[in-house]
N, C-alpha and C. Protein backbone atom coordinates (compact mmCIF):
# COMPACT_ATOMS: atom_id res chain seq x y z
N UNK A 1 -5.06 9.07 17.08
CA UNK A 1 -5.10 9.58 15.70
C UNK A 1 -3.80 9.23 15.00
N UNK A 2 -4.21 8.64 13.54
CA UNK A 2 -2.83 8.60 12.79
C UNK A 2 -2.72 9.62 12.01
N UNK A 3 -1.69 9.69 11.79
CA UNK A 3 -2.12 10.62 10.00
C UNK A 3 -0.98 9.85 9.29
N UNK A 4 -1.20 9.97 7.83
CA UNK A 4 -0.37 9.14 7.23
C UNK A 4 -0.40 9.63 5.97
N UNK A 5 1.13 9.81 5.36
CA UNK A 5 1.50 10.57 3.86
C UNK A 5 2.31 9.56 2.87
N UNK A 6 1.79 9.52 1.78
CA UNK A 6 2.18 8.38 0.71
C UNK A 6 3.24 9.57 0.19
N UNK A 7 4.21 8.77 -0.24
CA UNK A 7 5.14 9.31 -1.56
C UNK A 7 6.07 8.17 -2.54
N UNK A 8 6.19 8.74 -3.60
CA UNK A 8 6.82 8.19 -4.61
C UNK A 8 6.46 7.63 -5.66
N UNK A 9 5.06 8.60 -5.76
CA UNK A 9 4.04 7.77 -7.28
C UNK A 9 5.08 8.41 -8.36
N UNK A 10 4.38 7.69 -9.69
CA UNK A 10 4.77 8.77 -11.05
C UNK A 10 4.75 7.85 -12.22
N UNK A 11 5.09 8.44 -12.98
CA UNK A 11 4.67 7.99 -14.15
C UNK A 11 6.01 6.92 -14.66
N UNK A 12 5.59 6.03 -15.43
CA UNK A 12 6.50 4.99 -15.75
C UNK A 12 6.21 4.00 -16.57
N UNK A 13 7.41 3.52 -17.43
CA UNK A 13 7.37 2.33 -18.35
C UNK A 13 6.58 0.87 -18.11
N UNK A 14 6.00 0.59 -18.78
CA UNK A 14 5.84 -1.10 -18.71
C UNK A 14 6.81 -1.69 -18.29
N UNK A 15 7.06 -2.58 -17.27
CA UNK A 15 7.73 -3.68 -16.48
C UNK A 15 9.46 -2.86 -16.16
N UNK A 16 8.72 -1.43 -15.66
CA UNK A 16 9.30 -0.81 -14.67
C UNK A 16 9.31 -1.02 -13.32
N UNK A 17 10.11 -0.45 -12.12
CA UNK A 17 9.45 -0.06 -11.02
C UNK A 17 9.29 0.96 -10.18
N UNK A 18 8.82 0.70 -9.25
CA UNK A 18 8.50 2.25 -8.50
C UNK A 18 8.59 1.31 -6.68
N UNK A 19 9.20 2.37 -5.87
CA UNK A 19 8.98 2.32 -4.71
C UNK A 19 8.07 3.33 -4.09
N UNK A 20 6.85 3.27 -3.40
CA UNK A 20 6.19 3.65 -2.16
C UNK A 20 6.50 3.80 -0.90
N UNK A 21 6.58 4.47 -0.21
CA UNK A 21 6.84 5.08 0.97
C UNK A 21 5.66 5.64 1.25
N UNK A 22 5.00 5.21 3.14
CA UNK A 22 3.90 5.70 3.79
C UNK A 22 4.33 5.84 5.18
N UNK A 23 4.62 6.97 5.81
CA UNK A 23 5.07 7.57 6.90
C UNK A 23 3.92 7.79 7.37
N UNK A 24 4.12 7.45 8.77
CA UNK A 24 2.68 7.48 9.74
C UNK A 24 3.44 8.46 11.14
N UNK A 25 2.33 9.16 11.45
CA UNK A 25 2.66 10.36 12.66
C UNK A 25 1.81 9.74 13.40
N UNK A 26 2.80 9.90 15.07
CA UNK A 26 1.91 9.72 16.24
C UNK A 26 3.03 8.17 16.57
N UNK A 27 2.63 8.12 17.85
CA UNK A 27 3.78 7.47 18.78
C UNK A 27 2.77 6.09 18.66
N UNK A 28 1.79 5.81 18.52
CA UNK A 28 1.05 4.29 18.27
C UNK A 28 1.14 3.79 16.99
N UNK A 29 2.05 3.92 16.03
CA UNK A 29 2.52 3.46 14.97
C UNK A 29 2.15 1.50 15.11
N UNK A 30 3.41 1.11 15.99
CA UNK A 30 3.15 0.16 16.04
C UNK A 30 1.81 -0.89 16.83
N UNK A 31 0.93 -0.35 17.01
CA UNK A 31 -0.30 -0.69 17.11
C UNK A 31 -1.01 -1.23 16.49
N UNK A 32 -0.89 -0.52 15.29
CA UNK A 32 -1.48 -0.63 13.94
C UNK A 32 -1.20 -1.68 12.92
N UNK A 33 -1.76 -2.56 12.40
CA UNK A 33 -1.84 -3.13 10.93
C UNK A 33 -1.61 -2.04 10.05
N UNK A 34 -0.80 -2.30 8.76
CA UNK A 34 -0.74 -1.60 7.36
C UNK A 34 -1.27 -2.44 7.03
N UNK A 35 -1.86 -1.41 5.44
CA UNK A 35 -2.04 -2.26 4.68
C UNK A 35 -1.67 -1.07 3.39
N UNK A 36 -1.66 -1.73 1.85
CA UNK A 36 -1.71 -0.80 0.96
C UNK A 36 -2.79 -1.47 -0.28
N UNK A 37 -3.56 -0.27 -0.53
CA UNK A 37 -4.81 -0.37 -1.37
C UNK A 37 -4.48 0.63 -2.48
N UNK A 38 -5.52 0.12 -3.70
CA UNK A 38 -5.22 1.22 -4.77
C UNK A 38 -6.67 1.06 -5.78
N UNK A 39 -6.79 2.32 -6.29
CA UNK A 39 -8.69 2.99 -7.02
C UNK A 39 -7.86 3.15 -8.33
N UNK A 40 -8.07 2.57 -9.31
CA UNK A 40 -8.25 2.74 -10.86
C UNK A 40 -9.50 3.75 -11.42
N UNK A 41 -9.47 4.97 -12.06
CA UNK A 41 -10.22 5.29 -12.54
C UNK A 41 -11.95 4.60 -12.52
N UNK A 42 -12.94 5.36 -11.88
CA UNK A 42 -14.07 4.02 -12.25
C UNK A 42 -14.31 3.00 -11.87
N UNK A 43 -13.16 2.53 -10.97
CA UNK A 43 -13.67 1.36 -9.45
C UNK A 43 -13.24 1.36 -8.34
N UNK A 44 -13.91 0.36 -7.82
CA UNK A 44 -13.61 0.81 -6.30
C UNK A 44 -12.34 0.18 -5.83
N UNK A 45 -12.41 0.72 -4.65
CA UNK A 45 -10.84 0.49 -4.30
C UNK A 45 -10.52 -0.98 -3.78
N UNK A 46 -9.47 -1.44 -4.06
CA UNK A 46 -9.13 -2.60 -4.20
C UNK A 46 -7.67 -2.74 -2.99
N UNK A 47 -8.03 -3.97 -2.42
CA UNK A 47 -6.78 -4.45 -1.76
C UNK A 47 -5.71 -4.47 -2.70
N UNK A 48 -4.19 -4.79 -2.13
CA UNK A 48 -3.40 -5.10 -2.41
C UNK A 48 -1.92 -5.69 -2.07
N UNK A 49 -1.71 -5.00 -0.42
CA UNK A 49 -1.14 -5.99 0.39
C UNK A 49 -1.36 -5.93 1.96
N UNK A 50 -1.05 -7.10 2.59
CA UNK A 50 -0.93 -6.22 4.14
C UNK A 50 -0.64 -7.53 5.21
N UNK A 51 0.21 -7.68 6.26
CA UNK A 51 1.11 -8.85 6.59
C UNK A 51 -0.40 -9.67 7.32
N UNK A 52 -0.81 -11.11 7.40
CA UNK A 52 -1.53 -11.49 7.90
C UNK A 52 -1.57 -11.29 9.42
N UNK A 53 -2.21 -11.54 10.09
CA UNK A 53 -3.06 -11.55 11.22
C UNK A 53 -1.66 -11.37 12.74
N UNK A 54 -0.75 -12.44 12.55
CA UNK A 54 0.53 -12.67 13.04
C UNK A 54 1.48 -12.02 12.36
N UNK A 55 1.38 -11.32 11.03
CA UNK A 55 2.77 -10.73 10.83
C UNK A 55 3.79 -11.54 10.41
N UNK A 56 3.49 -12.70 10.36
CA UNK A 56 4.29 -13.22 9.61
C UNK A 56 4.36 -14.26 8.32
N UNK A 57 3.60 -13.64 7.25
CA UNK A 57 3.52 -13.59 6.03
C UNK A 57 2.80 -12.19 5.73
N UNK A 58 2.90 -12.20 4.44
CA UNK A 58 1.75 -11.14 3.87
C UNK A 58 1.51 -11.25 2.91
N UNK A 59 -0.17 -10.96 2.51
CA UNK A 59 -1.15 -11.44 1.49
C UNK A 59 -1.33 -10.67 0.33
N UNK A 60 -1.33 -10.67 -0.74
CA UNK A 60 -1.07 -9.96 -1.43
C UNK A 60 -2.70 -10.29 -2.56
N UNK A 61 -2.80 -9.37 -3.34
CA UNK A 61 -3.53 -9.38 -4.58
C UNK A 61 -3.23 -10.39 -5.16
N UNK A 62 -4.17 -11.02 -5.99
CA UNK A 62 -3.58 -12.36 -7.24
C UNK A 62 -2.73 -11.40 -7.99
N UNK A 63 -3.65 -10.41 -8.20
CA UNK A 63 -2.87 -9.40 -9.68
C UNK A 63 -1.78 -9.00 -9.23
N UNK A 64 -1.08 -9.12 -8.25
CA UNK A 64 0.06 -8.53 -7.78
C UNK A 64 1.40 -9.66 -7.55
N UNK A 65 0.81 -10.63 -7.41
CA UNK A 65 1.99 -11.54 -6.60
C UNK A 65 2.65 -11.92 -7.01
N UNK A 66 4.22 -11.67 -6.40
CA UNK A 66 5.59 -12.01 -7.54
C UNK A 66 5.95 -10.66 -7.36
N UNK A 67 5.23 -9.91 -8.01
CA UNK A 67 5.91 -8.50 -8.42
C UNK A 67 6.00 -7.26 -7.33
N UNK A 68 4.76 -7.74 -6.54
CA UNK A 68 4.92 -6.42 -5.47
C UNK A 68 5.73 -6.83 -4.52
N UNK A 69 6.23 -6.05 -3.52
CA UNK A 69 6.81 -6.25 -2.13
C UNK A 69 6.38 -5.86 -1.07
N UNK A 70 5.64 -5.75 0.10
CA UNK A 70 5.30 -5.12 1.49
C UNK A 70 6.38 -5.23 2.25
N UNK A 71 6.94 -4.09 2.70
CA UNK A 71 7.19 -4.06 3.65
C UNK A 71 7.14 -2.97 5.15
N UNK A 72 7.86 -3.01 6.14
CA UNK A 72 7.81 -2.27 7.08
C UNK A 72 9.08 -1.70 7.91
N UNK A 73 9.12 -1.05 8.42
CA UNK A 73 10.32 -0.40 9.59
C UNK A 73 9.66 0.18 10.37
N UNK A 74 9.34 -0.69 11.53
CA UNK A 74 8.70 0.46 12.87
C UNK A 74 9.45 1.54 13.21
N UNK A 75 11.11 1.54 12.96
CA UNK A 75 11.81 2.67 14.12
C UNK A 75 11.85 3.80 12.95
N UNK A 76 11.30 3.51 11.67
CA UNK A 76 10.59 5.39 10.32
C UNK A 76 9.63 4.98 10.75
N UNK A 77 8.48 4.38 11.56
CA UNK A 77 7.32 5.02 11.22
C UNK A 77 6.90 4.73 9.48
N UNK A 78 7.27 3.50 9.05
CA UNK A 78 7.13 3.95 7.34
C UNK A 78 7.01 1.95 6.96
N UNK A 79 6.09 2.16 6.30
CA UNK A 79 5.95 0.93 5.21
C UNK A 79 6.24 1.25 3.70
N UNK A 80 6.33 0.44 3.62
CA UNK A 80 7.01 0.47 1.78
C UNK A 80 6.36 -0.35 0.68
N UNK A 81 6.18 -0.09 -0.16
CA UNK A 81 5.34 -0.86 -1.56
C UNK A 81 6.22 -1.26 -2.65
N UNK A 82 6.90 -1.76 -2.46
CA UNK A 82 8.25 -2.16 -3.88
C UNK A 82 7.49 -3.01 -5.17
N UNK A 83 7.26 -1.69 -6.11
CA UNK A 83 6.64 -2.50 -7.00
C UNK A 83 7.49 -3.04 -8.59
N UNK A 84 7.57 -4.27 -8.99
CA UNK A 84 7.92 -4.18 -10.40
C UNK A 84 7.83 -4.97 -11.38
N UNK A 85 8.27 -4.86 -12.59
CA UNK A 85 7.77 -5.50 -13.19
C UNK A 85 5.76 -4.56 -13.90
N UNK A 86 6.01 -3.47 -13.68
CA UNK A 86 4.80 -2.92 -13.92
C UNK A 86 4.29 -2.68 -15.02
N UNK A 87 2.52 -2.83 -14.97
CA UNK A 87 1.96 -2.99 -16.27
C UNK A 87 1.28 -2.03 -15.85
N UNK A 88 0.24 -1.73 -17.48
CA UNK A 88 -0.50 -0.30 -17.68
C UNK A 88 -2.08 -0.53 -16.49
N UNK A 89 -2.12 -2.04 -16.17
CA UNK A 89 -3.02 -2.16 -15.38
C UNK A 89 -2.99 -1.79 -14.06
N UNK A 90 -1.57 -1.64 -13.78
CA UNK A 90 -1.65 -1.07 -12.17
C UNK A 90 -1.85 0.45 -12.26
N UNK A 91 -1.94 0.90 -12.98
CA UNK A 91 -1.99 2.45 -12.90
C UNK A 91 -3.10 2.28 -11.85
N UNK A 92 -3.16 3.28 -11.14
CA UNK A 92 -4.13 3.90 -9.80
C UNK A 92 -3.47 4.53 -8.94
N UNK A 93 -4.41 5.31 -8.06
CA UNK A 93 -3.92 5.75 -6.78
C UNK A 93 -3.71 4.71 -5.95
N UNK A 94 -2.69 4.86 -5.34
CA UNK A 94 -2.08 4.17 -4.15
C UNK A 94 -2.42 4.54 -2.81
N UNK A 95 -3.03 3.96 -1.75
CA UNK A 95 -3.02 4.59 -0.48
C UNK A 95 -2.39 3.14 0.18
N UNK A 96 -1.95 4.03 1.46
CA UNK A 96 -1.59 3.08 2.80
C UNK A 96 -3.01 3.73 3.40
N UNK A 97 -2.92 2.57 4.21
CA UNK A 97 -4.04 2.69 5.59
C UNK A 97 -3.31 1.77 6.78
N UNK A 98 -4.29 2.48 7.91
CA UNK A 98 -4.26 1.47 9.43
C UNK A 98 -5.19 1.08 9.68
N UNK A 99 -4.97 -0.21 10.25
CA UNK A 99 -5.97 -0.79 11.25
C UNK A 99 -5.53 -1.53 12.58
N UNK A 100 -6.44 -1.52 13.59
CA UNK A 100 -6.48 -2.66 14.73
C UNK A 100 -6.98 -3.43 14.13
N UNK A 101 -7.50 -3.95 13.10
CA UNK A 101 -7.87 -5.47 12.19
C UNK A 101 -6.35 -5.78 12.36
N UNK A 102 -5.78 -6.34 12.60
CA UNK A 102 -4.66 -7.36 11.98
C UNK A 102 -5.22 -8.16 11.28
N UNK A 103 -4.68 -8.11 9.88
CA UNK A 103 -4.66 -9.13 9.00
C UNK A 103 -6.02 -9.33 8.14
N UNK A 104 -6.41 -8.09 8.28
CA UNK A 104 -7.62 -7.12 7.50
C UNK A 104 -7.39 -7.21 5.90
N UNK A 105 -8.49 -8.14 5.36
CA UNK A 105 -8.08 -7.24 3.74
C UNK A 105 -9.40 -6.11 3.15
N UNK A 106 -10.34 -5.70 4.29
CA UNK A 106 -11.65 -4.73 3.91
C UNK A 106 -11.12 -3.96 4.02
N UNK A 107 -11.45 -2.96 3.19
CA UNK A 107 -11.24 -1.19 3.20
C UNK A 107 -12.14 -1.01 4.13
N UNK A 108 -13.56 -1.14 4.43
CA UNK A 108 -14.30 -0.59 5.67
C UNK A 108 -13.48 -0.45 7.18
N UNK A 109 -12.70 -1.59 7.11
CA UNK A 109 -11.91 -1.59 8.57
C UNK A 109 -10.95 -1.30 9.15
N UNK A 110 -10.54 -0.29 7.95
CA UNK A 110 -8.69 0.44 8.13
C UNK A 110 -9.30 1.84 8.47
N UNK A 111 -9.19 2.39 9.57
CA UNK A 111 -9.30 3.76 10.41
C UNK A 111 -8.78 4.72 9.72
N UNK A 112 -7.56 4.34 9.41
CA UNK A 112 -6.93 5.90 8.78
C UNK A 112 -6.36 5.72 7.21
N UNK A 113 -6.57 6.69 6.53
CA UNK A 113 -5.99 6.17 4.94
C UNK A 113 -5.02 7.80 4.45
N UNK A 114 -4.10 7.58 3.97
CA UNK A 114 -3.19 8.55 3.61
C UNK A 114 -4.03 9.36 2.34
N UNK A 115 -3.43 10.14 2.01
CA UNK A 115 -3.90 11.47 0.67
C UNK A 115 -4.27 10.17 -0.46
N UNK A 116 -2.72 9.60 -0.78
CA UNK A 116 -3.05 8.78 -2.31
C UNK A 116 -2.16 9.32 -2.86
N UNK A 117 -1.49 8.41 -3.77
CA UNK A 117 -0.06 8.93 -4.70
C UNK A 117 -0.25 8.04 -6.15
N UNK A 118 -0.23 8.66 -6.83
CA UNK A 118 -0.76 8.22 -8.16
C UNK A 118 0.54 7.72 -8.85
N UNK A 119 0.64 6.58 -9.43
CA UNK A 119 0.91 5.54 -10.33
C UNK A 119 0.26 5.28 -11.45
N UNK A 120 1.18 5.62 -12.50
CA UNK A 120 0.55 6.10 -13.66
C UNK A 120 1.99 5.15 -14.60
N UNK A 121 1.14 3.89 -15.49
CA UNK A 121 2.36 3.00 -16.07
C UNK A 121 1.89 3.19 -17.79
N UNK A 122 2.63 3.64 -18.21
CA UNK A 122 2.50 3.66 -19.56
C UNK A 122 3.04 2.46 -20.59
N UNK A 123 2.49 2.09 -21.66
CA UNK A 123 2.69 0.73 -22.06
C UNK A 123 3.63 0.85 -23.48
């Protein structure tokens, strides 16, 4: 079992930024694929990053690339979402998730998904 807690949504300027933080509990941390996904009002939830298959790159959204960052620290237990440059279109909830997919970009195949931390960009 994971469990996993997002922090550091909020509200913010156009071609601002915001950092994400997703702390994961339980000693199989590194087992797991991250990834981070995010639900806009009214659709479904959408990829957005997560390191390919080997870990060494990571794939990002079209709508994102350039501006976001993924990253990780196995010894927090914690991945990170460095976002900037932000527009009124990223507003959504934010989740991290896990998977044994390495290099997964389906929401069906990530096991565990955090609460959600809302990102809210005003224009």
């Amino acid at each position: 079992q994971v469990q996993l807690v997002e922090s550091g949504g909020g509200l913010v300027q156009a071609g601002g930024s915001l950092r994400l933080s997703c702390t994961a509990s339980g000693r199989t941390f590194s087992s797991y694929a991250m990834g981070w996904f995010r639900q806009a009002p009214g659709k479904e939830r959408e990829f957005v990053a997560a390191p390919n298959w080997t870990g060494s790159i990571t794939n990002y959204a079209d709508s994102v690339k350039g501006r976001f960052t993924f990253s990780r620290d196995n010894a927090k237990n914690t991945v990170y979402l460095q976002m900037s440059s932000l527009k009124p279109e990223d507003t959504a909830v934010y989740y991290c998730a896990a998977t044994r997919s390495f290099g997964s970009r389906s929401v069906p195949s990530y096991d565990y998904w955090g609460q959600g931390t809302q990102v809210t960009v005003s224009s």
